[in-house]
Protein backbone atom coordinates (compact mmCIF):
# COMPACT_ATOMS: atom_id res chain seq x y z
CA UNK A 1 -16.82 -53.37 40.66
CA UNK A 2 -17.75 -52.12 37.15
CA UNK A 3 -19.35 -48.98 39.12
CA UNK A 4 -16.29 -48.13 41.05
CA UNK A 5 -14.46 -48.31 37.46
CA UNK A 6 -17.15 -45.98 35.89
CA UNK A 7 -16.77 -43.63 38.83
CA UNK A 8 -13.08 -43.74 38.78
CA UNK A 9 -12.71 -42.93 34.85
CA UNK A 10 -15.14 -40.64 35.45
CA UNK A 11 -13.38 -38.43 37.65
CA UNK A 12 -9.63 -38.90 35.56
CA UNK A 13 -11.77 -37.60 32.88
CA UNK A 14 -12.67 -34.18 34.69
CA UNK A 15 -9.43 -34.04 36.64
CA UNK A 16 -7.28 -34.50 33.54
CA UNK A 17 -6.76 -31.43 30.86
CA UNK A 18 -8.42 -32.00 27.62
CA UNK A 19 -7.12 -30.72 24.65
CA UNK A 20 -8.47 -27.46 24.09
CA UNK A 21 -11.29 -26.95 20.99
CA UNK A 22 -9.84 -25.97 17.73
CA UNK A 23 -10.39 -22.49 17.02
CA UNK A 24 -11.78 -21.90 13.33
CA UNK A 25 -10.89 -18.51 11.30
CA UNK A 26 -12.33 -18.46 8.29
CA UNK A 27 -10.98 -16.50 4.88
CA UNK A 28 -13.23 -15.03 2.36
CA UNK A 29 -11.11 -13.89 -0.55
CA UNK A 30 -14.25 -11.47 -2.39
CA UNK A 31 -15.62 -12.31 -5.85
CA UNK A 32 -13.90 -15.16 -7.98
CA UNK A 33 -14.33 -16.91 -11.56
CA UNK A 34 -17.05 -14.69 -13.66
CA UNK A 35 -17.63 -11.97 -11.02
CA UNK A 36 -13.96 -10.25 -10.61
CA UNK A 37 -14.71 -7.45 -8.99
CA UNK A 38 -12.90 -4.47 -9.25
CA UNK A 39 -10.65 -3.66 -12.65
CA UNK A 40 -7.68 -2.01 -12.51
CA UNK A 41 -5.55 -1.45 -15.76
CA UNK A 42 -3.90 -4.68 -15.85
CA UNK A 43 -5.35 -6.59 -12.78
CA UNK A 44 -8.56 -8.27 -10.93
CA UNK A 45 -9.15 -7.97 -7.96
CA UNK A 46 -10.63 -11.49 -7.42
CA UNK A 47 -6.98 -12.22 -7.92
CA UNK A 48 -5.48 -9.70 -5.64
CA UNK A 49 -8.02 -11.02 -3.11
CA UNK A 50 -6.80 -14.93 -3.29
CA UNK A 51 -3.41 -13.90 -3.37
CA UNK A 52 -3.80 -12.44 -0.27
CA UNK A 53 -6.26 -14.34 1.49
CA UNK A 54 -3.89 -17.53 0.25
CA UNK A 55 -0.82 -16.02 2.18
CA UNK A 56 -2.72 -14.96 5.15
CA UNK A 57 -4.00 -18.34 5.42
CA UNK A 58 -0.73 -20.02 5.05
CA UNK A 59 0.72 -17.74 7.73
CA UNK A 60 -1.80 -18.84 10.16
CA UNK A 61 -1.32 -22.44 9.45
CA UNK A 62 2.34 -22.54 9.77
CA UNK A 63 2.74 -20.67 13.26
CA UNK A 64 -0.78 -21.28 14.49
CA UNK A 65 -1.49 -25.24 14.63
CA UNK A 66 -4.00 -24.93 17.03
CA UNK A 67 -5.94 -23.00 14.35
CA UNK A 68 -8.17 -24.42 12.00
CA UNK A 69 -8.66 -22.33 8.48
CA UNK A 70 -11.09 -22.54 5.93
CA UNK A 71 -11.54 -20.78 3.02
CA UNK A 72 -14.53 -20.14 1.05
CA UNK A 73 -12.52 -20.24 -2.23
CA UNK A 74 -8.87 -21.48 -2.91
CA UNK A 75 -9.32 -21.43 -6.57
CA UNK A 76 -10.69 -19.24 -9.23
CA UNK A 77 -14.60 -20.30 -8.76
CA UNK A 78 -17.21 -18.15 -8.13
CA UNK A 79 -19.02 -18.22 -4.59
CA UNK A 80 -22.71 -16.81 -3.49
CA UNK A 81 -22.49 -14.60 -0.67
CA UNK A 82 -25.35 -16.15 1.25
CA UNK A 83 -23.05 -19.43 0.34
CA UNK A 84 -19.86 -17.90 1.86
CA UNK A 85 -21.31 -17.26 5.02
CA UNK A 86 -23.42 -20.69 5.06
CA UNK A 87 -19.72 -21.84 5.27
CA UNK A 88 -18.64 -19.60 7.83
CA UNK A 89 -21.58 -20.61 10.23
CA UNK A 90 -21.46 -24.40 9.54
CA UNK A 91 -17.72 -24.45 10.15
CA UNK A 92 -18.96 -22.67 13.43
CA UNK A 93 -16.01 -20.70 12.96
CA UNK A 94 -14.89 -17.54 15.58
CA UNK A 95 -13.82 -14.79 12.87
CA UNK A 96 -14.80 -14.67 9.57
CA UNK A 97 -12.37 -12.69 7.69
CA UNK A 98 -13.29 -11.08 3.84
CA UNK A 99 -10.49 -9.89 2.00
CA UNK A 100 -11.42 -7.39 -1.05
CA UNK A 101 -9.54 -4.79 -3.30
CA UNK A 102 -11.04 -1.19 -3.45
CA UNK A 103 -11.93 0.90 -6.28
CA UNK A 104 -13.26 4.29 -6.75
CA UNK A 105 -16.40 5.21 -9.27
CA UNK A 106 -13.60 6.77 -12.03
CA UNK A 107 -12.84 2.97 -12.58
CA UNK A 108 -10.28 2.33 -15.13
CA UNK A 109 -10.22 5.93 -16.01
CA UNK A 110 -7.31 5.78 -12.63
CA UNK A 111 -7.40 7.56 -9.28
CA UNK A 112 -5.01 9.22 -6.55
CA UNK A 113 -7.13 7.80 -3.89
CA UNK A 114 -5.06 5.84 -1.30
CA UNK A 115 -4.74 3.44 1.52
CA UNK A 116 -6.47 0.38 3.28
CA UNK A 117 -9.99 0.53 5.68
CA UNK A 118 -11.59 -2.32 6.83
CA UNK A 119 -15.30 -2.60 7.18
CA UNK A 120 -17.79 -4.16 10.23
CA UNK A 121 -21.23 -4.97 9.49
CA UNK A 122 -23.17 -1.40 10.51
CA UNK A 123 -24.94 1.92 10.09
CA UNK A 124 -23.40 3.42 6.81
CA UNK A 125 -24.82 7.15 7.04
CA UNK A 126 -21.53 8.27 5.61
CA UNK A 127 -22.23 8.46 1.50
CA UNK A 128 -18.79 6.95 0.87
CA UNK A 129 -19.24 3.66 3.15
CA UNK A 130 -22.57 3.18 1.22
CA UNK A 131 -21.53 3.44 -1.91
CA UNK A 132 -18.57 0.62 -0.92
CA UNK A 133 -21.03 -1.35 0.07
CA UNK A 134 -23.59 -1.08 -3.09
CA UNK A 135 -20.49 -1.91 -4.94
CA UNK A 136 -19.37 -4.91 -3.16
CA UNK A 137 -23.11 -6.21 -3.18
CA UNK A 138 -23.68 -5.52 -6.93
CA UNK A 139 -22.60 -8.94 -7.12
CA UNK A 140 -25.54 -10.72 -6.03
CA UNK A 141 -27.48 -9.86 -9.82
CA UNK A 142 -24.97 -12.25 -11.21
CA UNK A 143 -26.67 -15.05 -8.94
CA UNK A 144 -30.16 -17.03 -10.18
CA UNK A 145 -33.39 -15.70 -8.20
CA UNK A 146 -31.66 -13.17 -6.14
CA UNK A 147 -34.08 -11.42 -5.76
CA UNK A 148 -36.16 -14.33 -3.39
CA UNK A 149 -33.00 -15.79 -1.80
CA UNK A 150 -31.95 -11.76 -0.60
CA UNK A 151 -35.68 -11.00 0.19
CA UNK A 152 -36.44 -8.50 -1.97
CA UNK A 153 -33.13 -6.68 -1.20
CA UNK A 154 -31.62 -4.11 -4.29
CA UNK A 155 -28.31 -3.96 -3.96
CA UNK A 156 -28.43 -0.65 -5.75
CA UNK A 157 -31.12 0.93 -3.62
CA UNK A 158 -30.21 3.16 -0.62
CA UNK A 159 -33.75 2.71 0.70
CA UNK A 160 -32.68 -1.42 0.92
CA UNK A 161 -29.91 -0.93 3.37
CA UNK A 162 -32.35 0.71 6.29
CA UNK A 163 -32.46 -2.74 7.14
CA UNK A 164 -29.07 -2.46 8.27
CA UNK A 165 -29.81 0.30 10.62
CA UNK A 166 -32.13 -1.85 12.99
CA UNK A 167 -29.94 -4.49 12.90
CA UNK A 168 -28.17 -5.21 16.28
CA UNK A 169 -24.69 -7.05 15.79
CA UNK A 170 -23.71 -9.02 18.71
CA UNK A 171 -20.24 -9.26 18.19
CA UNK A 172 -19.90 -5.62 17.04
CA UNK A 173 -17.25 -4.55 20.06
CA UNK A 174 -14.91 -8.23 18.59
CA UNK A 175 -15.07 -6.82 15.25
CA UNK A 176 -14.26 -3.58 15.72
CA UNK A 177 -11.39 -4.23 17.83
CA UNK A 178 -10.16 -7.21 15.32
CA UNK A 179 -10.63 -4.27 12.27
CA UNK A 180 -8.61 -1.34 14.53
CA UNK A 181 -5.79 -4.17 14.85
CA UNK A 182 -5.62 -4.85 11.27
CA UNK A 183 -5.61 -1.05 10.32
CA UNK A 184 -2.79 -0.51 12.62
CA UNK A 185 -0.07 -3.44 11.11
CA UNK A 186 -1.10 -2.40 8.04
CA UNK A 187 0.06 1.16 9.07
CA UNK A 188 2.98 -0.02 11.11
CA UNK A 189 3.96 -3.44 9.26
CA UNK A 190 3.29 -2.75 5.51
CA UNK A 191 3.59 1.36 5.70
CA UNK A 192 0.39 1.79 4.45
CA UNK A 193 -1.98 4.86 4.40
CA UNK A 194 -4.88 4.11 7.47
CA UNK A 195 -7.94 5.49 6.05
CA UNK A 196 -9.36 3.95 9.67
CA UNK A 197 -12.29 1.44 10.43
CA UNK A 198 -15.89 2.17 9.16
CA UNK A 199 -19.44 0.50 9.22
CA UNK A 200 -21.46 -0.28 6.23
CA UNK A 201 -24.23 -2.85 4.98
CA UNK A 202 -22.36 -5.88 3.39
CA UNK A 203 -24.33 -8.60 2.71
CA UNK A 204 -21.49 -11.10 3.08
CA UNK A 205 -21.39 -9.57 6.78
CA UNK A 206 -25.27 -9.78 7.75
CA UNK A 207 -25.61 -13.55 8.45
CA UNK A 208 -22.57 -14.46 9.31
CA UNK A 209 -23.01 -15.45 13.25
CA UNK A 210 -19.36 -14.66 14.48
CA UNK A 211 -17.11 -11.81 14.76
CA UNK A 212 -16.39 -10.56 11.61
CA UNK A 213 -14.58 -7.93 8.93
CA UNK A 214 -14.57 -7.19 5.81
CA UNK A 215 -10.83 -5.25 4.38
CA UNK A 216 -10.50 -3.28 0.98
CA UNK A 217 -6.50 -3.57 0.70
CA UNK A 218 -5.86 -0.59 -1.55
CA UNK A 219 -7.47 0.91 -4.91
CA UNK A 220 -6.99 -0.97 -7.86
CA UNK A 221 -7.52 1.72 -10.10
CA UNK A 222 -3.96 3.61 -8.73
CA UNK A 223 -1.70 2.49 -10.58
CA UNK A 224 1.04 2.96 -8.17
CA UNK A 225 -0.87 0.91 -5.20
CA UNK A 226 -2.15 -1.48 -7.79
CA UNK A 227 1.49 -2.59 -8.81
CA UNK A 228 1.81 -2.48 -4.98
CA UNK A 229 -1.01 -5.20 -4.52
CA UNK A 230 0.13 -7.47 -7.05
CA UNK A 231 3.68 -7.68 -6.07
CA UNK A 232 5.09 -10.39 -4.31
CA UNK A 233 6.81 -8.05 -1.62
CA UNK A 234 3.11 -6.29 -1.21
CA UNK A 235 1.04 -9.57 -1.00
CA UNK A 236 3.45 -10.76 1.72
CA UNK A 237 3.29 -7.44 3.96
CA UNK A 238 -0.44 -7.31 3.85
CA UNK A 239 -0.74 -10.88 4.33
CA UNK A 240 1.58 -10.91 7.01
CA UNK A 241 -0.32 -7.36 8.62
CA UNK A 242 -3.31 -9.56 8.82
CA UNK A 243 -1.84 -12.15 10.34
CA UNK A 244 -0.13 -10.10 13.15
CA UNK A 245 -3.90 -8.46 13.80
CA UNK A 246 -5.14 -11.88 13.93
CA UNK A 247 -2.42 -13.06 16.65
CA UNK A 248 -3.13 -9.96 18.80
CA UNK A 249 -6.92 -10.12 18.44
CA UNK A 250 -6.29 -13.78 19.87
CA UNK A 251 -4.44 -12.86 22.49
């Protein structure tokens, strides 16, 4: 009797829909507490980054409940990278998601440059996607022993990121289609100008084990797209670009 009541559960149990897995997105808003990234002439971009990240999330958890998002900051604290993707791979998410602010080597001193690109872990031979990347890295010499827990790896050193080049990402063709999608809402949703998808080294990229991105929203050091970026209208448009990538890449 108790077999036949095994067997019979048993087969309910296959015949019967389960609910499907939760799928996990996780957002990376770049830099935080004493590393904050890019200066403009009155803003961070650690705070540009939140912002945004915060109202992409928030998006995603109001119209999306089958979602589950985690973020590797909500506050003002200051996370490794090897740390942000640790939490990226034990959440065994399915797109990992960093959100940064760009900025060009005049600094504060202000530029006309202009636009959004978004980034997939890659060869970098272009001097410009390298020099993105060295900057977004730089941020491993404010961590203890960096130089052991990133191998031996300079983020200032072009001869460091050859590693890069023999790398083989697995979920290259995801990414790139997830960073074309952004680029596009952010050209059709938020009007802004597509400087297009590129590949460079990021070390908050190169152990993540998922699709993933990395997006520089606009140069901080324009003072016309940095007001832009700090506005409530502008965090809302490029949080809600993301989003509308994120629904069509899921699609």
């Amino acid at each position: 009797m108790r077999k036949t009541i095994f067997l019979i559960t048993l087969l309910f149990s296959l015949l019967t829909p389960g609910k499907a897995a939760a799928y996990t997105l996780v957002i990376d808003a770049g830099h935080g507490g004493k590393d904050a990234g890019a200066l403009g002439f009155v803003s961070k971009e650690k705070d540009i980054n939140l912002a945004i990240a915060l109202a992409f999330g928030k998006l995603v958890e109001q119209n999306c409940p089958d979602v589950k998002v985690v973020y590797t900051r909500k506050t003002d604290t200051f996370i490794e990278l090897d740390q942000r993707a640790r939490i990226a791979n034990r959440n065994k998410a399915d797109l990992f998601v960093s959100i940064h602010t760009n900025s060009t080597a005049a600094g504060r001193k202000g530029t006309t440059a202009r636009g959004t690109e978004t980034y997939t872990l890659g060869m970098h031979r272009a001097a410009d996607n390298l020099a993105v990347a060295k900057r977004e890295n730089s941020v491993i010499t404010l961590e203890s022993n960096y130089e052991e827990r990133y191998e031996g790896f300079d983020p200032r050193s072009s001869e460091s990121y050859i590693i890069f080049e023999l790398m083989q990402d697995t979920h290259m063709q995801q990414s790139v289609k997830f960073a074309g999608m952004v680029q596009n809402q952010f050209a059709t949703h938020a009007g802004r100008v597509n400087k297009g998808v590129f590949q460079a080294g990021f070390l908050v990229l190169r152990n993540t084990s998922m699709p993933s991105v990395l997006i520089e929203l606009g140069y901080i050091n324009n003072p016309g797209e940095a007001a832009y970026l700090t506005s409530t209208a502008g965090v809302n448009a490029l949080a809600k670009s993301i989003y509308n990538a994120f629904v069509a890449y899921r699609k």
